[in-house]
Protein backbone atom coordinates (compact mmCIF):
# COMPACT_ATOMS: atom_id res chain seq x y z
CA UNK A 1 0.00 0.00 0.00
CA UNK A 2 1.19 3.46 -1.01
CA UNK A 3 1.20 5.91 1.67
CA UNK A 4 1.45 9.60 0.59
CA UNK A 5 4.21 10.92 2.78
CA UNK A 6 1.87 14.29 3.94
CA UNK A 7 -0.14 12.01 5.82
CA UNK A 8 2.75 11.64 7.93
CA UNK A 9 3.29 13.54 11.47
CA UNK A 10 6.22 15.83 10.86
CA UNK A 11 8.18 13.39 13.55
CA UNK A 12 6.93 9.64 11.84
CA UNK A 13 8.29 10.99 8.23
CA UNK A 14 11.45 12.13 9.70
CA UNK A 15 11.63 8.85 11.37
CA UNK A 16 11.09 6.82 8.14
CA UNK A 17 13.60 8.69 6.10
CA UNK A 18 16.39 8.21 8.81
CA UNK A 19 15.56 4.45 9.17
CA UNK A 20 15.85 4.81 5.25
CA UNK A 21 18.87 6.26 5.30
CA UNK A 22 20.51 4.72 7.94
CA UNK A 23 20.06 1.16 6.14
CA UNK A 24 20.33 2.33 2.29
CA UNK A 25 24.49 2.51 2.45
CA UNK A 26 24.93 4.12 -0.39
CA UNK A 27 28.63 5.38 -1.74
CA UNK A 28 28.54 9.31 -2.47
CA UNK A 29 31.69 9.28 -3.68
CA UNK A 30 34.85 11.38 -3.18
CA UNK A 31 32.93 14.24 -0.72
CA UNK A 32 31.13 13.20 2.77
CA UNK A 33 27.42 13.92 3.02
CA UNK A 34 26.22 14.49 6.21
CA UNK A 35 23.54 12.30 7.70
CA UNK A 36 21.12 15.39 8.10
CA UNK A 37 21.89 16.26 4.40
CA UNK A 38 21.11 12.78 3.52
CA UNK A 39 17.81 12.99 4.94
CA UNK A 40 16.86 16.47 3.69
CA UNK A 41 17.63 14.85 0.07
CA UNK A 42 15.25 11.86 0.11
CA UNK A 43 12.88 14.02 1.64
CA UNK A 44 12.73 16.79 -1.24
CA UNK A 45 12.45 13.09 -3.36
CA UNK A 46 9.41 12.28 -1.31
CA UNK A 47 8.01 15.88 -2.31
CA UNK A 48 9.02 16.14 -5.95
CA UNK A 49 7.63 12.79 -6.87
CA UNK A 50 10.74 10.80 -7.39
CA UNK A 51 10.05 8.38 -4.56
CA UNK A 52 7.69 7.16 -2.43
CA UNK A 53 6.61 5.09 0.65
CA UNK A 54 5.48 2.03 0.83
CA UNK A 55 3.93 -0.37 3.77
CA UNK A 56 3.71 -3.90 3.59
CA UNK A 57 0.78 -5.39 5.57
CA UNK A 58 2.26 -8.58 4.97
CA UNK A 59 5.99 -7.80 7.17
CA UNK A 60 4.07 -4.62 8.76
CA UNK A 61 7.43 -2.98 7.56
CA UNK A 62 7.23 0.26 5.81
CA UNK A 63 10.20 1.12 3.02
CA UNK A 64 10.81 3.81 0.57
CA UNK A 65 10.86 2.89 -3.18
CA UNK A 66 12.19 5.38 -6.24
CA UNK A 67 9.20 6.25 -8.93
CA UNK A 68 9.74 3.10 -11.42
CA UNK A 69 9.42 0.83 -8.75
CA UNK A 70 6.59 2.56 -7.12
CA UNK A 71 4.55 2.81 -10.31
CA UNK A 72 5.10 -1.19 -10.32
CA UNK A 73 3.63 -1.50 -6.72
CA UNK A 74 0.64 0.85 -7.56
């Protein structure tokens, strides 16, 4: 199930996109990102369209999925 990330509290989207982050290891090559940059990028994602959240009833686990993938899921 898609969940639009505005239905959210301010402090259960924040806690999403860290979880995301935190887990997502990805390389950003030659220049450190800072974890609170991190999280500001996949959040202007969220809001632009690019990405989106997804909960599994299933695992009752909650993930966040770029746009190709989340079209799949729709």
């Amino acid at each position: 199930m898609v969940v639009p990330y505005q239905e959210l509290s301010a402090d259960a989207l924040r806690g999403v996109v860290e979880s995301f982050v935190l887990r997502e290891g990805t390389d950003y090559g030659d220049h450190e990102v800072s974890f609170d940059t991190k999280v500001a990028q996949v959040i202007r994602q969220l809001e632009r369209g690019e990405a989106g959240i997804v909960f599994d009833a299933l695992t009752e686990t909650i993930h966040i999925v770029v746009k190709r993938n989340l079209r799949e899921l729709r």
